[in-house]
C-alpha atoms as a PDB file:
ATOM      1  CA  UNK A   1       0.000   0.000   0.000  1.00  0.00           C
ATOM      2  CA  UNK A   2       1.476   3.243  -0.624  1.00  0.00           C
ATOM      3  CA  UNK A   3       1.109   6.454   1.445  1.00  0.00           C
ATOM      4  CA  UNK A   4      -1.082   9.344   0.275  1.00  0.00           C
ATOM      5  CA  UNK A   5      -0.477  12.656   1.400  1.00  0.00           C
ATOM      6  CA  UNK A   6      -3.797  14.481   2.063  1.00  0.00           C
ATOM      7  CA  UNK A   7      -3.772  17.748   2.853  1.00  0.00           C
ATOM      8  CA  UNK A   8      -7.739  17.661   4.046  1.00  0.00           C
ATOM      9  CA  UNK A   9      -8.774  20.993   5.475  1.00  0.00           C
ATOM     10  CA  UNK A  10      -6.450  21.047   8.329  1.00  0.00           C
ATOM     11  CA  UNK A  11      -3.007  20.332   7.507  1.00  0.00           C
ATOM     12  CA  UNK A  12       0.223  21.958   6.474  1.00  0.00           C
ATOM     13  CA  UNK A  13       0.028  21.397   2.510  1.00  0.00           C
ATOM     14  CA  UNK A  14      -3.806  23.056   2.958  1.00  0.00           C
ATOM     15  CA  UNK A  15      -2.365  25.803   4.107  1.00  0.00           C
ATOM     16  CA  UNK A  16       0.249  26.279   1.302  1.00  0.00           C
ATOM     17  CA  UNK A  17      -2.468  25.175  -1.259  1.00  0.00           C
ATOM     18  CA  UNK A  18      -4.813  28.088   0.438  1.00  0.00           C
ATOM     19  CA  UNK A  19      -1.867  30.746   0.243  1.00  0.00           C
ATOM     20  CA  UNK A  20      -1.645  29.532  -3.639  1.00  0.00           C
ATOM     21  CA  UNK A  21      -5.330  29.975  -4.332  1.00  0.00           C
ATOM     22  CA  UNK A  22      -5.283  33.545  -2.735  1.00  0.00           C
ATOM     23  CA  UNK A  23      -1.990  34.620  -4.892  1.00  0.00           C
ATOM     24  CA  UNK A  24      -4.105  33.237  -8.038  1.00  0.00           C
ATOM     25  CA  UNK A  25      -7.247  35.165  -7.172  1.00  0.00           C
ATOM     26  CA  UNK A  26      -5.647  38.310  -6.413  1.00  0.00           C
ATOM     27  CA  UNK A  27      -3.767  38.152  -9.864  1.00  0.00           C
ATOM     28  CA  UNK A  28      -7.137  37.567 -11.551  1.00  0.00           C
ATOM     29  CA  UNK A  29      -8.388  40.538  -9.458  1.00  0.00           C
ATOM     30  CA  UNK A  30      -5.346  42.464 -11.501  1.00  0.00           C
ATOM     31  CA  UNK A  31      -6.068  41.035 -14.713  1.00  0.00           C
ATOM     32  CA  UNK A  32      -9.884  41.414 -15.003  1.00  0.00           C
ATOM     33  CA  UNK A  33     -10.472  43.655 -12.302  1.00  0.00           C
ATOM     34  CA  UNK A  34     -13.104  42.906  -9.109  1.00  0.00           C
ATOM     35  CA  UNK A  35     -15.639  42.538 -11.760  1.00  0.00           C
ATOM     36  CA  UNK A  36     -17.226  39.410 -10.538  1.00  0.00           C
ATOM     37  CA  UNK A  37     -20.690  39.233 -11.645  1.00  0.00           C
ATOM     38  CA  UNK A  38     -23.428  36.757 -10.375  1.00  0.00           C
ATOM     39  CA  UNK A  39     -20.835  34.100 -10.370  1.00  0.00           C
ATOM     40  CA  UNK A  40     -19.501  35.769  -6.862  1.00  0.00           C
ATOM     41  CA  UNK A  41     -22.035  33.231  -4.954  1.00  0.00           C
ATOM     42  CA  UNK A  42     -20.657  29.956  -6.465  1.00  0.00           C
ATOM     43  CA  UNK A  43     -17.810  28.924  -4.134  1.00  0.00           C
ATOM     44  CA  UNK A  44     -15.877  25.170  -4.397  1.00  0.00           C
ATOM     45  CA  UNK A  45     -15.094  24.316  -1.140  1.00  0.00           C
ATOM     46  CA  UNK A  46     -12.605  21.528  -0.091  1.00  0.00           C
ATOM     47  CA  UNK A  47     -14.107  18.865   2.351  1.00  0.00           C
ATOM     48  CA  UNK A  48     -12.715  16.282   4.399  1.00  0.00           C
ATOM     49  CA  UNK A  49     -10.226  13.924   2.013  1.00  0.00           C
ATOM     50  CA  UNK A  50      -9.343  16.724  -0.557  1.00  0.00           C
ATOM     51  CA  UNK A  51     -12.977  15.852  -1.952  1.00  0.00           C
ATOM     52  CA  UNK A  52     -14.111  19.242  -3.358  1.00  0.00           C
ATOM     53  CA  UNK A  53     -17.972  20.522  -4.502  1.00  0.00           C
ATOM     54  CA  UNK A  54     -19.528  23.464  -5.638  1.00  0.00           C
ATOM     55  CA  UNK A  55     -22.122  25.588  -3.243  1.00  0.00           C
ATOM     56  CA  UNK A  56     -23.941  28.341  -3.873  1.00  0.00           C
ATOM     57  CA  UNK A  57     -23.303  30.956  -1.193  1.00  0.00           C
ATOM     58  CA  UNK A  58     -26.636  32.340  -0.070  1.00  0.00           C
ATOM     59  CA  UNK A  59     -25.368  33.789   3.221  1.00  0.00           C
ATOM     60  CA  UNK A  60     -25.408  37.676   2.253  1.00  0.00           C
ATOM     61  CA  UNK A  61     -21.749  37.637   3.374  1.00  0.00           C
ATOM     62  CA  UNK A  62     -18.909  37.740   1.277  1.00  0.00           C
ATOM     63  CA  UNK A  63     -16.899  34.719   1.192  1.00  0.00           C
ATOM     64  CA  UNK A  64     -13.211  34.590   1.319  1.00  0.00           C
ATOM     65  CA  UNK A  65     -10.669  31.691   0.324  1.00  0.00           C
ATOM     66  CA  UNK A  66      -9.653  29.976   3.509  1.00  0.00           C
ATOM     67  CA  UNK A  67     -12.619  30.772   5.493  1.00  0.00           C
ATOM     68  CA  UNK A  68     -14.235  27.661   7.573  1.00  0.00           C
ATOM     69  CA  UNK A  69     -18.116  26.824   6.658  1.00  0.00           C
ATOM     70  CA  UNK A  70     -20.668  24.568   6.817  1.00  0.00           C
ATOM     71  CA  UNK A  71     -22.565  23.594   3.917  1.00  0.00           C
ATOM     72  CA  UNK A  72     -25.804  21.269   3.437  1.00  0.00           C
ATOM     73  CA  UNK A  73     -24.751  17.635   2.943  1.00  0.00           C
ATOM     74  CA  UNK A  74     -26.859  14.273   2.638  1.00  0.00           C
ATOM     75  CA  UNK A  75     -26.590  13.246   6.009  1.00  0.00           C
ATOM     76  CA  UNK A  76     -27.168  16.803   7.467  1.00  0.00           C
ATOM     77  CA  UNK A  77     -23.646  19.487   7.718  1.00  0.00           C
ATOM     78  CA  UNK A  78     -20.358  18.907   6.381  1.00  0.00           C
ATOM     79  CA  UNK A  79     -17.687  21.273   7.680  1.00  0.00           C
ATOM     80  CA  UNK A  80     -15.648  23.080   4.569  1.00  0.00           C
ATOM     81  CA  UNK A  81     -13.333  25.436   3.813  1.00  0.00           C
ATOM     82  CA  UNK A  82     -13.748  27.701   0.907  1.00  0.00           C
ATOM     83  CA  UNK A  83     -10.929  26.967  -1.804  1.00  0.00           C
ATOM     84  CA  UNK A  84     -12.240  29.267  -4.716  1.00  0.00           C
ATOM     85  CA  UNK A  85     -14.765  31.908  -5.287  1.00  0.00           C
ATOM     86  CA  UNK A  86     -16.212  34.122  -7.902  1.00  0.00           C
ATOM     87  CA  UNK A  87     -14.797  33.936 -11.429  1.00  0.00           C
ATOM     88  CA  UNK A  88     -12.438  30.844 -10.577  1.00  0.00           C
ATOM     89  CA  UNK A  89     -14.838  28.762  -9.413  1.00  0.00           C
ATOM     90  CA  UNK A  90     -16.965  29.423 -11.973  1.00  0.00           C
ATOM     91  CA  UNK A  91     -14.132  28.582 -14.689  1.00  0.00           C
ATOM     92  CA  UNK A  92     -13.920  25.497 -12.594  1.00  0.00           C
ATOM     93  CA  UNK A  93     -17.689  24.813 -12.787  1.00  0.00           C
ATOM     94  CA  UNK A  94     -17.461  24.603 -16.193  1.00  0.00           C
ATOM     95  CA  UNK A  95     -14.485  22.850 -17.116  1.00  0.00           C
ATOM     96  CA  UNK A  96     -15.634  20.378 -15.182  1.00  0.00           C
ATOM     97  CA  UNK A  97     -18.965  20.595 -17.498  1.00  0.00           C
ATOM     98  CA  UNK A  98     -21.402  21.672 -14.896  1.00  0.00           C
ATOM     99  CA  UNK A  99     -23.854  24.138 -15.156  1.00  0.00           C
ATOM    100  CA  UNK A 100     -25.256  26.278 -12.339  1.00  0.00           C
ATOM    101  CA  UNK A 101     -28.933  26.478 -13.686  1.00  0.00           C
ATOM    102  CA  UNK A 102     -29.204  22.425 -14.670  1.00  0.00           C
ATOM    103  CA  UNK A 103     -27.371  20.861 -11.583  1.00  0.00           C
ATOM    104  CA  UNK A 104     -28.582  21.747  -8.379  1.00  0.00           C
ATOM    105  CA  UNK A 105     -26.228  22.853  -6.609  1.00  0.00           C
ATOM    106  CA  UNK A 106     -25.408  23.024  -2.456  1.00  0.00           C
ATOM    107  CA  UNK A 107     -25.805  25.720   0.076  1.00  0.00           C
ATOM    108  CA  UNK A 108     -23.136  27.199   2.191  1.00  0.00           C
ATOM    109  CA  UNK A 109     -25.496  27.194   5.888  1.00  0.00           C
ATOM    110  CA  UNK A 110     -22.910  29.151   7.392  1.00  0.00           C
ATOM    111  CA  UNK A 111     -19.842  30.641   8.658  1.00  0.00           C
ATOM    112  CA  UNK A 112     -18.278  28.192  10.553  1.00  0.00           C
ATOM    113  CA  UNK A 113     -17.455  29.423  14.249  1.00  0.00           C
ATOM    114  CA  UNK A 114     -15.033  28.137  16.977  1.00  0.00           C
ATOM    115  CA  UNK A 115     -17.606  25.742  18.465  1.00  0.00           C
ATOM    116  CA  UNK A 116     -17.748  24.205  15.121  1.00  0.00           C
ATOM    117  CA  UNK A 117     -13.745  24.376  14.635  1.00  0.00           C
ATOM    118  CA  UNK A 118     -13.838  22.516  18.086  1.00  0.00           C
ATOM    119  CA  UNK A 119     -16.592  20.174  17.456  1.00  0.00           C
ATOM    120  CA  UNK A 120     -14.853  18.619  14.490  1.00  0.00           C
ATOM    121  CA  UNK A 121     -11.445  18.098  16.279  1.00  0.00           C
ATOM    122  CA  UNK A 122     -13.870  16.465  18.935  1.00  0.00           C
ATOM    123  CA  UNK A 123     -14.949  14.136  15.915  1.00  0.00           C
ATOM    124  CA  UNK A 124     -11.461  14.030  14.533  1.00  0.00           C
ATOM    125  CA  UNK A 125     -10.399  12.403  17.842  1.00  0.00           C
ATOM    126  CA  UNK A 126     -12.798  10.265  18.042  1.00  0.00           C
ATOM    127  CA  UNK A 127     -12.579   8.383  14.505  1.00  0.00           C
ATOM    128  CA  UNK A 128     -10.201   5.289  15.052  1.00  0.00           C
ATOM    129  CA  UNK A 129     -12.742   4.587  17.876  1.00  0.00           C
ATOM    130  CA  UNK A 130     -15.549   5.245  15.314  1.00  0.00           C
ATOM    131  CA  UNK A 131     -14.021   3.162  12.469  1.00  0.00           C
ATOM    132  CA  UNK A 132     -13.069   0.476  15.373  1.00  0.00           C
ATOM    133  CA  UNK A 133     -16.203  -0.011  16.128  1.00  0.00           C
ATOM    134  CA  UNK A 134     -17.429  -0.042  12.389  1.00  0.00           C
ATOM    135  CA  UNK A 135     -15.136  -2.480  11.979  1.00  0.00           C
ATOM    136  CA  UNK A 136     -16.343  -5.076  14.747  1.00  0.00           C
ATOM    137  CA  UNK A 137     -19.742  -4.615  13.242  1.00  0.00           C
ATOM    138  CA  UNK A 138     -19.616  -5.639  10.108  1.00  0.00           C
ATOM    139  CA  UNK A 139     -17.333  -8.688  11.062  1.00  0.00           C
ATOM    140  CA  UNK A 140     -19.900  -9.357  13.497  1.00  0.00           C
ATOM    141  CA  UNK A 141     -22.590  -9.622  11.202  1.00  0.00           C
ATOM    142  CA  UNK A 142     -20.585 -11.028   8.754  1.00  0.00           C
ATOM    143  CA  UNK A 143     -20.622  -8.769   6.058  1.00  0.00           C
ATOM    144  CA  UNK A 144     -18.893  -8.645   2.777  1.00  0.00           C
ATOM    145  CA  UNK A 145     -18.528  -4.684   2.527  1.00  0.00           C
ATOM    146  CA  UNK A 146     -15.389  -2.179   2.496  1.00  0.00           C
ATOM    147  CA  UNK A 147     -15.751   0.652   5.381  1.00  0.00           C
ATOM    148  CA  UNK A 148     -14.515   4.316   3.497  1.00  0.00           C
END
């Protein structure tokens, strides 16, 4: 098995990744000015295991790369941090060949705050137990299934 470096949303290669993202948009900003149209409230934000989405920021604040939010996910909140926003992310949208009035997109809930900064290194903490415990479950039941 070989080792895979993930930089997630917490660690040191985020964080050099982040200051990246915010020398790109502030050379855009010089290139095509702060002219950012309706595209300013798409946002791709970079979830746990470098897995990043598209979310529509419907907040009414303005949304800057590195900032910590939650956004809607299928089994409730994820916790995020915002990796792109305005004309970026919507270059990104479509190169990836999505389209923000045919695919429904996510909604940022949130700012995230302290408590929820603190909540997921609670959680954080807590998954070897979690995937321990996973783990003895499915044996126990005898299962045939791979726990992501």
């Amino acid at each position: 098995m070989s080792n895979v470096i993930c930089s997630c949303t917490l660690g040191d290669y985020a964080k050099v990744r982040l200051q990246l993202s915010r020398k790109l948009h502030r050379e855009i900003e010089q290139l095509y000015g702060d002219n950012e149209e309706k595209s300013s409230s798409i946002c791709e934000i970079e979830l746990k295991c470098c897995r990043r989405e598209f979310y529509v920021n419907s907040t009414g604040e303005a949304s800057e790369i590195g900032k910590a939010v939650i956004v809607e996910a299928d089994g409730g909140y994820d916790y995020g941090i915002v990796y792109s926003t305005g004309v970026i992310a919507a270059k990104k949208m479509k190169l990836k060949g999505l389209d923000e009035k045919k695919d429904s997109l996510g909604t940022i809930v949130r700012f995230a705050d302290e408590n929820d900064a603190e909540q997921l290194r609670t959680v954080r903490k807590r998954e070897p137990e979690i995937r321990d415990t996973c783990l003895s479950k499915i044996k126990g039941h005898g299962l045939e299934m791979k726990l992501v």
